[in-house]
PDB file of N, CA and C in Angstrom:
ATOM      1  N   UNK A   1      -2.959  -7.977  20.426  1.00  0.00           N
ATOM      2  CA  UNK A   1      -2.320  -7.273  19.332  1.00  0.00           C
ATOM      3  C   UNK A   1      -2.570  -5.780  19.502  1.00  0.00           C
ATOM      4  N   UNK A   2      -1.635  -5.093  19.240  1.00  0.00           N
ATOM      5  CA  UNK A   2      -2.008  -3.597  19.590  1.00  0.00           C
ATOM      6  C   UNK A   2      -2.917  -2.583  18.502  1.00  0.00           C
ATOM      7  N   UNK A   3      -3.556  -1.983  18.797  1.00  0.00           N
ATOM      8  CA  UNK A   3      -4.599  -1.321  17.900  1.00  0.00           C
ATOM      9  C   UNK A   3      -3.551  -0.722  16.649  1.00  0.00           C
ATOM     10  N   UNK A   4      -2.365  -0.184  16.899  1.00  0.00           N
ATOM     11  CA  UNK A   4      -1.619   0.668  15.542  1.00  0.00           C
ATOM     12  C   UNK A   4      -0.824  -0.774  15.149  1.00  0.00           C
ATOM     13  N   UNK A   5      -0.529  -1.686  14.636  1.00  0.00           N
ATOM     14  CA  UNK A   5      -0.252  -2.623  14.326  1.00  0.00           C
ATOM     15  C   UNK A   5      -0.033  -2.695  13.293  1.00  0.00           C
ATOM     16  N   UNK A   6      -1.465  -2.334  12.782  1.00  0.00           N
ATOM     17  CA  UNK A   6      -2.273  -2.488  11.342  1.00  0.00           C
ATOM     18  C   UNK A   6      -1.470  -1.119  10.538  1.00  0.00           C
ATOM     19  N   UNK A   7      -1.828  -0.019  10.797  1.00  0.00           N
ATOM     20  CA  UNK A   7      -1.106   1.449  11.011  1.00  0.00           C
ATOM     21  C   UNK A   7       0.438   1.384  10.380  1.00  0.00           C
ATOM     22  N   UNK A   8       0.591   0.654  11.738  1.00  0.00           N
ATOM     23  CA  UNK A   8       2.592   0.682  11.433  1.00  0.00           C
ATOM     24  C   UNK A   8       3.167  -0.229  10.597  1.00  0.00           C
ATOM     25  N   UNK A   9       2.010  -0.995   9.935  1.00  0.00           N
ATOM     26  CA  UNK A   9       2.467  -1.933   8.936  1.00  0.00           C
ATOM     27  C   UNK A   9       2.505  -1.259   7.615  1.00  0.00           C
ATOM     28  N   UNK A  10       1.010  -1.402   7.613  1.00  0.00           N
ATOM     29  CA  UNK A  10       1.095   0.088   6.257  1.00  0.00           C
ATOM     30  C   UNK A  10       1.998   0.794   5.821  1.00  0.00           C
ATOM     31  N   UNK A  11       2.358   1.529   6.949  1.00  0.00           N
ATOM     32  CA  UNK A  11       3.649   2.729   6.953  1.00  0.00           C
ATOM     33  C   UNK A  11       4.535   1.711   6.534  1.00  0.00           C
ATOM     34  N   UNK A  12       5.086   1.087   6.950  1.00  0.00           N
ATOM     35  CA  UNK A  12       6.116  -0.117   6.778  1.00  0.00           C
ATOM     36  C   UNK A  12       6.480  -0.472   4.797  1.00  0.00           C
ATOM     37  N   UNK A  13       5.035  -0.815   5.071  1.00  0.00           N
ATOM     38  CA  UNK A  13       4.854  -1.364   3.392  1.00  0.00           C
ATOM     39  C   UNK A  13       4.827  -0.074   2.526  1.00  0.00           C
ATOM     40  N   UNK A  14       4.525   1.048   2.938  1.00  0.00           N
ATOM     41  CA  UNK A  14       5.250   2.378   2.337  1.00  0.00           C
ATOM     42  C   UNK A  14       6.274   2.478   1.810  1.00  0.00           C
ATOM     43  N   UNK A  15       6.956   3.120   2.906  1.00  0.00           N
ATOM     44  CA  UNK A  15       8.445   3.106   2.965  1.00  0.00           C
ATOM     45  C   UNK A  15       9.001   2.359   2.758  1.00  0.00           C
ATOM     46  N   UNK A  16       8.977   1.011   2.816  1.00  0.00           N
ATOM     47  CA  UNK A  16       9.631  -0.059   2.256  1.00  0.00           C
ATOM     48  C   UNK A  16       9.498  -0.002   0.144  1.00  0.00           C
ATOM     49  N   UNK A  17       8.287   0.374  -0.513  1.00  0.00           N
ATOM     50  CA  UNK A  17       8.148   0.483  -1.677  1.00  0.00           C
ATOM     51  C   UNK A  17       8.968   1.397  -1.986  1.00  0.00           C
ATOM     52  N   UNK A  18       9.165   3.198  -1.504  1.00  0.00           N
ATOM     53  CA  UNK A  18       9.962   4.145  -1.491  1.00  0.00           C
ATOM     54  C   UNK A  18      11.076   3.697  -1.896  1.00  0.00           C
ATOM     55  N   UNK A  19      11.191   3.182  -0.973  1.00  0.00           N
ATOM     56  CA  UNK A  19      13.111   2.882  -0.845  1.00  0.00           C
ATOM     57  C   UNK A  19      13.418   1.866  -1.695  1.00  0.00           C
ATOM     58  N   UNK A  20      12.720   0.759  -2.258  1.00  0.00           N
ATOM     59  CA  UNK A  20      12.573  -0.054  -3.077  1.00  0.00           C
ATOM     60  C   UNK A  20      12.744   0.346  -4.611  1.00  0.00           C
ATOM     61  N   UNK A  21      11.971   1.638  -4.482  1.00  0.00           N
ATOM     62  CA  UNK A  21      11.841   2.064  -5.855  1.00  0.00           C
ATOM     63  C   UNK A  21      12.884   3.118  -6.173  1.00  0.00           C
ATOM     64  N   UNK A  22      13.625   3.821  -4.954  1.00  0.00           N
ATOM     65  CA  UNK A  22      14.694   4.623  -5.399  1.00  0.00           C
ATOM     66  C   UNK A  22      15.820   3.628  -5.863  1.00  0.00           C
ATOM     67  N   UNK A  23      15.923   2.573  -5.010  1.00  0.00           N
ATOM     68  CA  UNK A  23      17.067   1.741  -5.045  1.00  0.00           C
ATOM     69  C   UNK A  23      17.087   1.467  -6.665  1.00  0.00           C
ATOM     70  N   UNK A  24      15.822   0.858  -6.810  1.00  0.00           N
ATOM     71  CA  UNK A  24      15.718   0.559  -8.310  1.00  0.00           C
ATOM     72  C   UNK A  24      16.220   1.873  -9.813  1.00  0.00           C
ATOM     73  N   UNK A  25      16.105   2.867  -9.057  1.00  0.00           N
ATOM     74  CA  UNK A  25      16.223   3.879 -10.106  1.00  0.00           C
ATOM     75  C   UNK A  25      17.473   4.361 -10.172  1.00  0.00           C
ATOM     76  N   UNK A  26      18.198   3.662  -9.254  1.00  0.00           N
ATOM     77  CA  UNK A  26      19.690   4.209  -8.897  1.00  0.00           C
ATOM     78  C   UNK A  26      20.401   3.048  -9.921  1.00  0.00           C
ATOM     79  N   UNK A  27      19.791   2.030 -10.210  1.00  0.00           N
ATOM     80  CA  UNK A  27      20.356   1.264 -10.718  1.00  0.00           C
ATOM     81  C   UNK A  27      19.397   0.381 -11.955  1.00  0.00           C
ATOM     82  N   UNK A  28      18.589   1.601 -12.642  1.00  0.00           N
ATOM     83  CA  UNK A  28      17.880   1.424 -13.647  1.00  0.00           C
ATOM     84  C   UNK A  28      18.829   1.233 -14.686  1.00  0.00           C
ATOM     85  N   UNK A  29      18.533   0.253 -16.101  1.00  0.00           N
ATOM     86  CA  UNK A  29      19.620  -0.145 -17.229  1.00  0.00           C
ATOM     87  C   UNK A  29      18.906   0.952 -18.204  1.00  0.00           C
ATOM     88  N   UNK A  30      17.837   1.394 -17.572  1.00  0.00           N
ATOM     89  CA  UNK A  30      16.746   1.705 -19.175  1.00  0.00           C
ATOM     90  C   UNK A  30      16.758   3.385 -19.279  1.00  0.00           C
ATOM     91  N   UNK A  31      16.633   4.049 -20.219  1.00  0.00           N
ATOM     92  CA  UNK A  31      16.762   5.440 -20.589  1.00  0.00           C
ATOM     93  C   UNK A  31      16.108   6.062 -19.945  1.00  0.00           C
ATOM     94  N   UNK A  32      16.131   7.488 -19.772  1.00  0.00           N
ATOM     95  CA  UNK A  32      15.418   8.036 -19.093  1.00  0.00           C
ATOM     96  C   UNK A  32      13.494   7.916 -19.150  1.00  0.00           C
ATOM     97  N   UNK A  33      13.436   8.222 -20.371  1.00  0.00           N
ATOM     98  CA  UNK A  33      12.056   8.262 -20.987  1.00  0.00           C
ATOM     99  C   UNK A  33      11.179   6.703 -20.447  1.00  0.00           C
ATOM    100  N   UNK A  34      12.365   5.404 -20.858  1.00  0.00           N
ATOM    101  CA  UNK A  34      11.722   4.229 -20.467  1.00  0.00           C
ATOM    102  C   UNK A  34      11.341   3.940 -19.140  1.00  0.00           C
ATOM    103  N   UNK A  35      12.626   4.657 -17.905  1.00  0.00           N
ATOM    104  CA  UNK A  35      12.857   4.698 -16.614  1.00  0.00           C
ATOM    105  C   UNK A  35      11.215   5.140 -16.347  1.00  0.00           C
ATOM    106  N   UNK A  36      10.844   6.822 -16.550  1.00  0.00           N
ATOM    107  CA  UNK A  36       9.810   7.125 -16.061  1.00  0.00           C
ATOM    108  C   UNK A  36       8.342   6.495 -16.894  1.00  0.00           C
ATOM    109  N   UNK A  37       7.952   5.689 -17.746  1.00  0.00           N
ATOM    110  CA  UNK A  37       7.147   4.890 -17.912  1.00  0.00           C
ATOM    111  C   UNK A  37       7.068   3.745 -16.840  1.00  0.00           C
ATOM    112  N   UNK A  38       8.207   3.017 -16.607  1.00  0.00           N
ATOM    113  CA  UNK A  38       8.428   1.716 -16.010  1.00  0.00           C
ATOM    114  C   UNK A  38       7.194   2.383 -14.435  1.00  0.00           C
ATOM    115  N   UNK A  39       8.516   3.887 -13.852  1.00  0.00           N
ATOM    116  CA  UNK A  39       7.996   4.025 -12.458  1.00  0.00           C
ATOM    117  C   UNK A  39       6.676   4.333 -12.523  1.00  0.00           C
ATOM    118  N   UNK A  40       5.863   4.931 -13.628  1.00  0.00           N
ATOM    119  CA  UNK A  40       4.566   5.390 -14.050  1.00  0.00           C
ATOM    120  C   UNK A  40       3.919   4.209 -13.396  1.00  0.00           C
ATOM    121  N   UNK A  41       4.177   3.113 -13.897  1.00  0.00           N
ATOM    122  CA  UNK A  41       3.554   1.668 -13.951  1.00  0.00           C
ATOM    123  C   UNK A  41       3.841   1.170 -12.195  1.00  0.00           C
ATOM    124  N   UNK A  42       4.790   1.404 -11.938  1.00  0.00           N
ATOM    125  CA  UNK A  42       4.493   1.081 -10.800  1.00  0.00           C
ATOM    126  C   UNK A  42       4.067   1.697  -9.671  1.00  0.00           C
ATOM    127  N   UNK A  43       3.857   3.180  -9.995  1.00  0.00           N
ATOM    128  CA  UNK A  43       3.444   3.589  -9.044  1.00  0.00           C
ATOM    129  C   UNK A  43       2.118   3.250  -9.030  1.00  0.00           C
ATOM    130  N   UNK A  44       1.378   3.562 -10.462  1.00  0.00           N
ATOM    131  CA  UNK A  44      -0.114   3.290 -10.392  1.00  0.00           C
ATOM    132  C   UNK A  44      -0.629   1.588  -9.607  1.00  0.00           C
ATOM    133  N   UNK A  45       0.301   0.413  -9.798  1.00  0.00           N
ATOM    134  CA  UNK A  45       0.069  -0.398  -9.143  1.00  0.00           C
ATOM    135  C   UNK A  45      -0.124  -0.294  -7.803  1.00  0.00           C
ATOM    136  N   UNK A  46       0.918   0.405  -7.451  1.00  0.00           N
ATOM    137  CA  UNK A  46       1.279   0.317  -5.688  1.00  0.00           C
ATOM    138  C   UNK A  46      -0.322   1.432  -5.139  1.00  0.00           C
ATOM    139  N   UNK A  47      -0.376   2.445  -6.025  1.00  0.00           N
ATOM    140  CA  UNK A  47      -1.388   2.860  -6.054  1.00  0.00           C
ATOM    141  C   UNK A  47      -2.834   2.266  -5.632  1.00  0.00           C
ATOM    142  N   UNK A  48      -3.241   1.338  -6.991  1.00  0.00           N
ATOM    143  CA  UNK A  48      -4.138   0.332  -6.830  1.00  0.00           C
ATOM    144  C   UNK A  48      -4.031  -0.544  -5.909  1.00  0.00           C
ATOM    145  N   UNK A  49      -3.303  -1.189  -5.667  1.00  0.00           N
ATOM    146  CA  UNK A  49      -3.088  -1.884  -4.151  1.00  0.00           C
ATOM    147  C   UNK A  49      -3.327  -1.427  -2.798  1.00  0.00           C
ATOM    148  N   UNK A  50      -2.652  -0.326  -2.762  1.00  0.00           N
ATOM    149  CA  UNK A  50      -3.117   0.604  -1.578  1.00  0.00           C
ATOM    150  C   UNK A  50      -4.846   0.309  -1.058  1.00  0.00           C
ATOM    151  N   UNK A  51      -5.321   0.905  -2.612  1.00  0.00           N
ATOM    152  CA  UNK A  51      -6.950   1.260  -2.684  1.00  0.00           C
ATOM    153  C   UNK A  51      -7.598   0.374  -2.714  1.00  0.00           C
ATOM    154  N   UNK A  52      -6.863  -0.750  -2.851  1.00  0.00           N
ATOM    155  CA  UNK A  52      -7.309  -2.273  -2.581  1.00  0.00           C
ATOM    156  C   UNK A  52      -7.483  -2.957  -1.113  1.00  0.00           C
ATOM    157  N   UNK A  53      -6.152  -2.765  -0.123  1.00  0.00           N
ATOM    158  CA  UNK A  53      -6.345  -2.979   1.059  1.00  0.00           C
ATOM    159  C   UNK A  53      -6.988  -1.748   1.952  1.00  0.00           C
ATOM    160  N   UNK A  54      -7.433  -0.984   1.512  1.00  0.00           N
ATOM    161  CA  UNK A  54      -7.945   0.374   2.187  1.00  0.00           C
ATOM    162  C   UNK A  54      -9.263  -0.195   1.966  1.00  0.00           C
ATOM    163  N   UNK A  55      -9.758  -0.765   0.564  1.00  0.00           N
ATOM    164  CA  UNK A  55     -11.172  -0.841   0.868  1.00  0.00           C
ATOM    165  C   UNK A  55     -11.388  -2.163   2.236  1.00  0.00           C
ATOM    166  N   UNK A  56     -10.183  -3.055   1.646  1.00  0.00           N
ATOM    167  CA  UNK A  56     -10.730  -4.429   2.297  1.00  0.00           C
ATOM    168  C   UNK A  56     -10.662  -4.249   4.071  1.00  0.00           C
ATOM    169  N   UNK A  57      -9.721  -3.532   4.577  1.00  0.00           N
ATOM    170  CA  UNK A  57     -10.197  -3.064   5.894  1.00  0.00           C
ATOM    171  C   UNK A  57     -11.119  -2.230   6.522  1.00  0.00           C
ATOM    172  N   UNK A  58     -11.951  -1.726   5.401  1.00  0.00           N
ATOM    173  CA  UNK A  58     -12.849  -1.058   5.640  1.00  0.00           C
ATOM    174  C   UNK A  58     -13.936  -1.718   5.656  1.00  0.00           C
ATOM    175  N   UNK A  59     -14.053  -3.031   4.831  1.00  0.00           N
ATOM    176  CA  UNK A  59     -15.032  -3.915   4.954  1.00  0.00           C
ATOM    177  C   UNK A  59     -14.723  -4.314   6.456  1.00  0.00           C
ATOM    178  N   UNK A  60     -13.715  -5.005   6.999  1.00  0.00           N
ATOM    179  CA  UNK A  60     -13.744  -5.723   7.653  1.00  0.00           C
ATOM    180  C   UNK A  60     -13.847  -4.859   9.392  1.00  0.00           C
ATOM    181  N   UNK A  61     -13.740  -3.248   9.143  1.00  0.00           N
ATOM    182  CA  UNK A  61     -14.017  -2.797  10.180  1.00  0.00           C
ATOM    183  C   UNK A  61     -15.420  -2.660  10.402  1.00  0.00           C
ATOM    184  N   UNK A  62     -16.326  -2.500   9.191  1.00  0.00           N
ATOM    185  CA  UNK A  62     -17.564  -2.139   8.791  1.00  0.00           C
ATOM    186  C   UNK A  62     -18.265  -3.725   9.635  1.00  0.00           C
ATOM    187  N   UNK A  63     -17.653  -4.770   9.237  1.00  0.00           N
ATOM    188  CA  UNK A  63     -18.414  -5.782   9.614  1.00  0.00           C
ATOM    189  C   UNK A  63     -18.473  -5.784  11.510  1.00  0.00           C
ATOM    190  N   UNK A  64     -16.802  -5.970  11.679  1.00  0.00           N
ATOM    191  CA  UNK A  64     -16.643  -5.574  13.199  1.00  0.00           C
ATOM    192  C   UNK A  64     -18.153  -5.001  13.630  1.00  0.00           C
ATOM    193  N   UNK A  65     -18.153  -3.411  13.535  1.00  0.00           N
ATOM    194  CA  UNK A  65     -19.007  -3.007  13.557  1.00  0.00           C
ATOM    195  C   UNK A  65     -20.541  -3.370  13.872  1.00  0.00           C
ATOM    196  N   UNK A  66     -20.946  -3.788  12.795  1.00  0.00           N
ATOM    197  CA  UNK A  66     -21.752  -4.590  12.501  1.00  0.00           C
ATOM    198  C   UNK A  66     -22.308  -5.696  13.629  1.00  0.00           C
ATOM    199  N   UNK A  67     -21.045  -6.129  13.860  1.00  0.00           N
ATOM    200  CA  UNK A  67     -21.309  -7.586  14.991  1.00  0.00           C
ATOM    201  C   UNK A  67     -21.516  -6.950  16.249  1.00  0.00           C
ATOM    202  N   UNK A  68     -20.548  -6.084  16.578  1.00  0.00           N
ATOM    203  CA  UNK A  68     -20.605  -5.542  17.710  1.00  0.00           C
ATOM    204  C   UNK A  68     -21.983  -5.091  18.107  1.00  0.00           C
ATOM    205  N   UNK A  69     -22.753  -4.390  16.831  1.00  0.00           N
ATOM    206  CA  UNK A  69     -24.337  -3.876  17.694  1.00  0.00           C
ATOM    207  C   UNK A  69     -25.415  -4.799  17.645  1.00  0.00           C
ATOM    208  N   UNK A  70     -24.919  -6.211  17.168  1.00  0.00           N
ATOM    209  CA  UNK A  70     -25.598  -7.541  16.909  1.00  0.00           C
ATOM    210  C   UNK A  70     -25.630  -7.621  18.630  1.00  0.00           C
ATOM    211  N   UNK A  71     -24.631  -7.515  18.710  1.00  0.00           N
ATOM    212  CA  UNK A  71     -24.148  -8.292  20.419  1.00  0.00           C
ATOM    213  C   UNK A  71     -24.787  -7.311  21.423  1.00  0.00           C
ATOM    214  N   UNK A  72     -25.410  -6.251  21.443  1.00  0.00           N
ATOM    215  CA  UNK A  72     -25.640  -5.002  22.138  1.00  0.00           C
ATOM    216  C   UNK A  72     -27.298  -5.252  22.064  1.00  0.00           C
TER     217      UNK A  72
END
């Protein structure tokens, strides 16, 4: 598996939300005021998620790590 994998997925799952979320606003039913609550809400999710898989690969590089100077 190639080392940017992980990288270009991320990016992926980015830009894919972006475009997800313009699409959505292009074709929002709800008022302006409601529109920018709704995106409020989702950004802070996508937000939290982010900071969610950022920690969990950080565990799991941390452990890598870890094993690797087990083995040394």
């Amino acid at each position: 598996m190639n080392k940017d994998s992980g990288a270009g997925f991320f990016t992926g799952l980015i830009v894919g939300a972006v475009i997800g979320l313009a699409v959505g606003l292009l074709y929002a039913p709800h008022k302006g005021e409601e529109t920018r609550r709704v995106v409020k809400e989702k950004v802070t999710g996508l937000r939290d998620t982010a900071a969610q898989a950022a920690r969990k690969a950080g565990e799991r590089i941390k452990q890598k790590v870890q094993s690797g100077e087990q083995e040394t």
